[in-house]
N, C-alpha and C. Protein backbone atom coordinates (compact mmCIF):
# COMPACT_ATOMS: atom_id res chain seq x y z
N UNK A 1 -23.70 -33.74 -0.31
CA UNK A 1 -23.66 -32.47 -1.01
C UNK A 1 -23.34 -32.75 -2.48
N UNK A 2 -24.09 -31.96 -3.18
CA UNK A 2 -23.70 -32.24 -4.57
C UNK A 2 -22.39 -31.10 -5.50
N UNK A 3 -22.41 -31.72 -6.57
CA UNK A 3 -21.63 -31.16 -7.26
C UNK A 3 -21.88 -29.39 -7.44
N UNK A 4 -22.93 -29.25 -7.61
CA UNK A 4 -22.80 -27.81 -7.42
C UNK A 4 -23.10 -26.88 -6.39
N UNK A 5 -23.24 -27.50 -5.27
CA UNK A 5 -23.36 -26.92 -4.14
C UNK A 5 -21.76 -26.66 -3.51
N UNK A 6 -21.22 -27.63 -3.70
CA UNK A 6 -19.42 -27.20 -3.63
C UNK A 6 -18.73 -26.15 -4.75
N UNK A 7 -19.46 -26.68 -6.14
CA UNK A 7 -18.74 -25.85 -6.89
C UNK A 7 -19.00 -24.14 -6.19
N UNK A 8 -20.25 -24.14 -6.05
CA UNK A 8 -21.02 -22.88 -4.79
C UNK A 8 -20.06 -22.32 -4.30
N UNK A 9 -19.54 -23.02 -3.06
CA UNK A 9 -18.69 -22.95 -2.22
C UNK A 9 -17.50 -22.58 -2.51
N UNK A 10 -17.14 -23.27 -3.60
CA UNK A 10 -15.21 -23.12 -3.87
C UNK A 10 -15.23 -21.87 -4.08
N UNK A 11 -16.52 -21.20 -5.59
CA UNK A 11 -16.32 -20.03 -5.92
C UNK A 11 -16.05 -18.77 -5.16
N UNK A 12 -17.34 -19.14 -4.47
CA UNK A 12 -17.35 -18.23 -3.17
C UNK A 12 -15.75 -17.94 -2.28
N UNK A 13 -15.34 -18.82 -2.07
CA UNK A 13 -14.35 -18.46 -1.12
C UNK A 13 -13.38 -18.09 -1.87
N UNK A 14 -13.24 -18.38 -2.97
CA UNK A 14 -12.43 -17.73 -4.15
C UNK A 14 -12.25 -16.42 -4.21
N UNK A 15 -13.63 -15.97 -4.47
CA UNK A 15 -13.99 -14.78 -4.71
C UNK A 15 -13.82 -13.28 -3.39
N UNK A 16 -13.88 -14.14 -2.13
CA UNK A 16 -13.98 -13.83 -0.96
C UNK A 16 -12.21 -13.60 -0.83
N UNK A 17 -11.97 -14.14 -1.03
CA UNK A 17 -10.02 -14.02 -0.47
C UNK A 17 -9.77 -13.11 -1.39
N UNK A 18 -10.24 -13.23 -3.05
CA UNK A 18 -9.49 -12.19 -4.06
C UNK A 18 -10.04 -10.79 -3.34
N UNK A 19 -11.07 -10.57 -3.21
CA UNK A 19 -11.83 -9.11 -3.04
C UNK A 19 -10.84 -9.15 -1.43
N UNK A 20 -10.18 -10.01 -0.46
CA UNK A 20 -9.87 -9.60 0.67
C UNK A 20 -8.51 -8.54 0.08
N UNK A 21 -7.58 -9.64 -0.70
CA UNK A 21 -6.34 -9.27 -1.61
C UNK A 21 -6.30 -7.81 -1.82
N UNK A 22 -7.13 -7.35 -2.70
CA UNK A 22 -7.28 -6.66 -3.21
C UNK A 22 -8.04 -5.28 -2.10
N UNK A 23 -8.82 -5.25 -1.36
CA UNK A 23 -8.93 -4.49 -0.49
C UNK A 23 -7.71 -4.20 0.36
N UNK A 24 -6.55 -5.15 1.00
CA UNK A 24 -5.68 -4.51 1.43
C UNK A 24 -4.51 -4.00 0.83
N UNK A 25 -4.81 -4.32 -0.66
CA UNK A 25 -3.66 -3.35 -0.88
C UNK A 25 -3.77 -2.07 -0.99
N UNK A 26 -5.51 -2.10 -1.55
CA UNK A 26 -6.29 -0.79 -1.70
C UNK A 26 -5.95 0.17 -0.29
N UNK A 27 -5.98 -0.51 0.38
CA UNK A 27 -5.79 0.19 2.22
C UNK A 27 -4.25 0.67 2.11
N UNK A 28 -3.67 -0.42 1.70
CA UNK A 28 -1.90 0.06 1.87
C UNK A 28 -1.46 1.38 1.05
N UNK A 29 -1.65 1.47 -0.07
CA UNK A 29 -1.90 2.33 -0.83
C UNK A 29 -2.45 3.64 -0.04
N UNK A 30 -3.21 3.78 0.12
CA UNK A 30 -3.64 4.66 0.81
C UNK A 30 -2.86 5.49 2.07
N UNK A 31 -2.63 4.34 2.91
CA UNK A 31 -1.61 4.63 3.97
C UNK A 31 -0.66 5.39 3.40
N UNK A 32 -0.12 4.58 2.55
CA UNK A 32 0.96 5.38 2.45
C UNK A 32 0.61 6.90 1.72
N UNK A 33 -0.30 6.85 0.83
CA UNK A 33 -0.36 7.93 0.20
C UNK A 33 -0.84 9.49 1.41
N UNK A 34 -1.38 8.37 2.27
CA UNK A 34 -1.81 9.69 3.46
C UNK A 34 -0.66 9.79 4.20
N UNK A 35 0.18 9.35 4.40
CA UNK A 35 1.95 9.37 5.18
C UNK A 35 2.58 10.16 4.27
N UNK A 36 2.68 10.52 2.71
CA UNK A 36 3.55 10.93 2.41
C UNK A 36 2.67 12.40 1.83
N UNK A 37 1.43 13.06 1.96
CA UNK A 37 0.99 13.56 2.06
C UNK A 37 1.03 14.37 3.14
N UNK A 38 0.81 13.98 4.59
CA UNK A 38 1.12 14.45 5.61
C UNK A 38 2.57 14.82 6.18
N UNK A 39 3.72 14.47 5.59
CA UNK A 39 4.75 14.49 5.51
C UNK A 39 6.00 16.09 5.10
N UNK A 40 4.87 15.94 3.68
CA UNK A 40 5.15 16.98 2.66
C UNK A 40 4.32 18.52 3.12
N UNK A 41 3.28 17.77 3.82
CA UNK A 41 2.70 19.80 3.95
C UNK A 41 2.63 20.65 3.19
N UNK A 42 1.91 20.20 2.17
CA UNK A 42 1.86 20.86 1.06
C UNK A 42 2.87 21.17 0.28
N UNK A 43 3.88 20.61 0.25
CA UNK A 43 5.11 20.96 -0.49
C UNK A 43 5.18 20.15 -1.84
N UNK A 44 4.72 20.65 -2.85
CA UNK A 44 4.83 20.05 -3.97
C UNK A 44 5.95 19.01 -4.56
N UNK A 45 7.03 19.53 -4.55
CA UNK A 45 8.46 19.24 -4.56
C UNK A 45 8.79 18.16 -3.48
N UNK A 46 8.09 18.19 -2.43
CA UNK A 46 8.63 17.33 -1.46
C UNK A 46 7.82 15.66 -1.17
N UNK A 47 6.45 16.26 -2.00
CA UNK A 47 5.48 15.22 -2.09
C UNK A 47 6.20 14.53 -3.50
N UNK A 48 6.55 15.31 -4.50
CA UNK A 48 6.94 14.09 -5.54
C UNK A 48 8.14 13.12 -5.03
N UNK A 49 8.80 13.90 -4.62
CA UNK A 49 10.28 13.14 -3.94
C UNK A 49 9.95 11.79 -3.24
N UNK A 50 9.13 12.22 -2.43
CA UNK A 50 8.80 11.39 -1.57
C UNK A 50 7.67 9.66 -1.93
N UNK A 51 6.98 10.75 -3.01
CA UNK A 51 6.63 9.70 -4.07
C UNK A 51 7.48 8.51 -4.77
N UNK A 52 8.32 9.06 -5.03
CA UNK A 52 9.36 8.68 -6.17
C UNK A 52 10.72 7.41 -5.28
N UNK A 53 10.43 8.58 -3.84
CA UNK A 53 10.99 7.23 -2.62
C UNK A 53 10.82 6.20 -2.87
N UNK A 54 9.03 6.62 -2.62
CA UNK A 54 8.04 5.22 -1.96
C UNK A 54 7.80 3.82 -3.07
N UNK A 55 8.05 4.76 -4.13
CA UNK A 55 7.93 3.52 -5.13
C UNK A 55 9.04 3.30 -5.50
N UNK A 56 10.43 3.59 -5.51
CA UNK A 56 11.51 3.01 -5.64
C UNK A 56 11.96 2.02 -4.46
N UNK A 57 11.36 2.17 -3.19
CA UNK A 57 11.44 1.31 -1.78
C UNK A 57 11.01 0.24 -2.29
N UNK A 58 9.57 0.46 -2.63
CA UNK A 58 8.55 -0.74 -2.55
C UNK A 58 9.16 -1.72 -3.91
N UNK A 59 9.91 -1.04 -5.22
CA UNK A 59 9.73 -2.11 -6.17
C UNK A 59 11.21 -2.75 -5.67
N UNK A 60 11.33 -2.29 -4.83
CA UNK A 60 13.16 -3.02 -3.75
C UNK A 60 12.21 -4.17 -3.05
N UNK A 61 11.18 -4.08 -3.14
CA UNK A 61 10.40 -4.79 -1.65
C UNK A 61 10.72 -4.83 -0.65
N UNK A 62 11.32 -3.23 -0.27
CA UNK A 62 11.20 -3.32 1.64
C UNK A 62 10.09 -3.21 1.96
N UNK A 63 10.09 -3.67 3.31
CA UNK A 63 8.78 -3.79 3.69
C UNK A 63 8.34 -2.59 4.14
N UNK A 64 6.69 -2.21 4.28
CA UNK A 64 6.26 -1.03 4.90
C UNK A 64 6.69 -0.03 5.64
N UNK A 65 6.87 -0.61 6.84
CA UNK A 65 7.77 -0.29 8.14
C UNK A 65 9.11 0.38 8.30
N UNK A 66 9.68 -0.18 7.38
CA UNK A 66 11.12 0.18 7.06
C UNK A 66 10.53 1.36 5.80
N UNK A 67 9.91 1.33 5.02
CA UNK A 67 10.13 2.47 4.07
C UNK A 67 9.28 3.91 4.89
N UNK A 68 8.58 3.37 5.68
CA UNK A 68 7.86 4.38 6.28
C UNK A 68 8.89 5.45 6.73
N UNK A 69 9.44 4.51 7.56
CA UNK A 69 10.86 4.83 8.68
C UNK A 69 11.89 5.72 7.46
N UNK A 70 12.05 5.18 6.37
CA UNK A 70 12.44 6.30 4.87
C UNK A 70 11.98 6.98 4.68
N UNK A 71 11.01 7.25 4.34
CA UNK A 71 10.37 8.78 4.05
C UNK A 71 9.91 9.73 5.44
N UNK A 72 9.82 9.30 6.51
CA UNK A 72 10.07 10.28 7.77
C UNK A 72 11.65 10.89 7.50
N UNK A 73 12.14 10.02 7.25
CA UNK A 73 13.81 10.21 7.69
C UNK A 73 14.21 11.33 6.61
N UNK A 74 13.82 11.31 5.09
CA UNK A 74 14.12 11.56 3.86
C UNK A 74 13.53 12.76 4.01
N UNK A 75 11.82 13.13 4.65
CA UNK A 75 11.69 14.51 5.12
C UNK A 75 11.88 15.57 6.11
N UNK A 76 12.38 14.67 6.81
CA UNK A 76 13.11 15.57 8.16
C UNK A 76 14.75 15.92 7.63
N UNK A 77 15.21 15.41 6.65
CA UNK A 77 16.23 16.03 5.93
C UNK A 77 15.99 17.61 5.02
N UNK A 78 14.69 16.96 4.15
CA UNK A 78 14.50 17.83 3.60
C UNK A 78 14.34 19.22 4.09
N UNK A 79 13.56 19.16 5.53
CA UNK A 79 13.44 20.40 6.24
C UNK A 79 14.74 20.96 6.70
């Protein structure tokens, strides 16, 4: 195999893992934004809060699971 048939290759899989990266956070994101959406029920006030949770959790870096388990908890207070 030659030199640019690998270089081929490296790129490729390069390129392949970044776009994977980047699609799941795109997904995580989402999740959550549909969890704390569904949460709030239209409650304006309760969706920012809950916003304001999720990104004060996450720049803590708890993990998903556990912040999820926070903002259920944080809106069943609120009610």
């Amino acid at each position: 195999m030659d030199t640019l048939g690998i270089a081929i290759i490296v790129i490729s899989v390069l390129l392949a893992v970044i776009f994977k990266v980047v699609i799941l956070n795109r997904i995580h994101q989402w999740m959550d934004n549909d969890l704390i959406n569904s949460l709030s029920e239209g409650d304006s006030a309760l969706k920012a809060k809950l916003t304001s949770l999720n990104n004060a959790l996450a720049s803590q870096k708890v993990k998903r699971n556990a912040r999820h388990q926070q903002l259920e908890q944080a809106a069943k207070e609120h009610n």
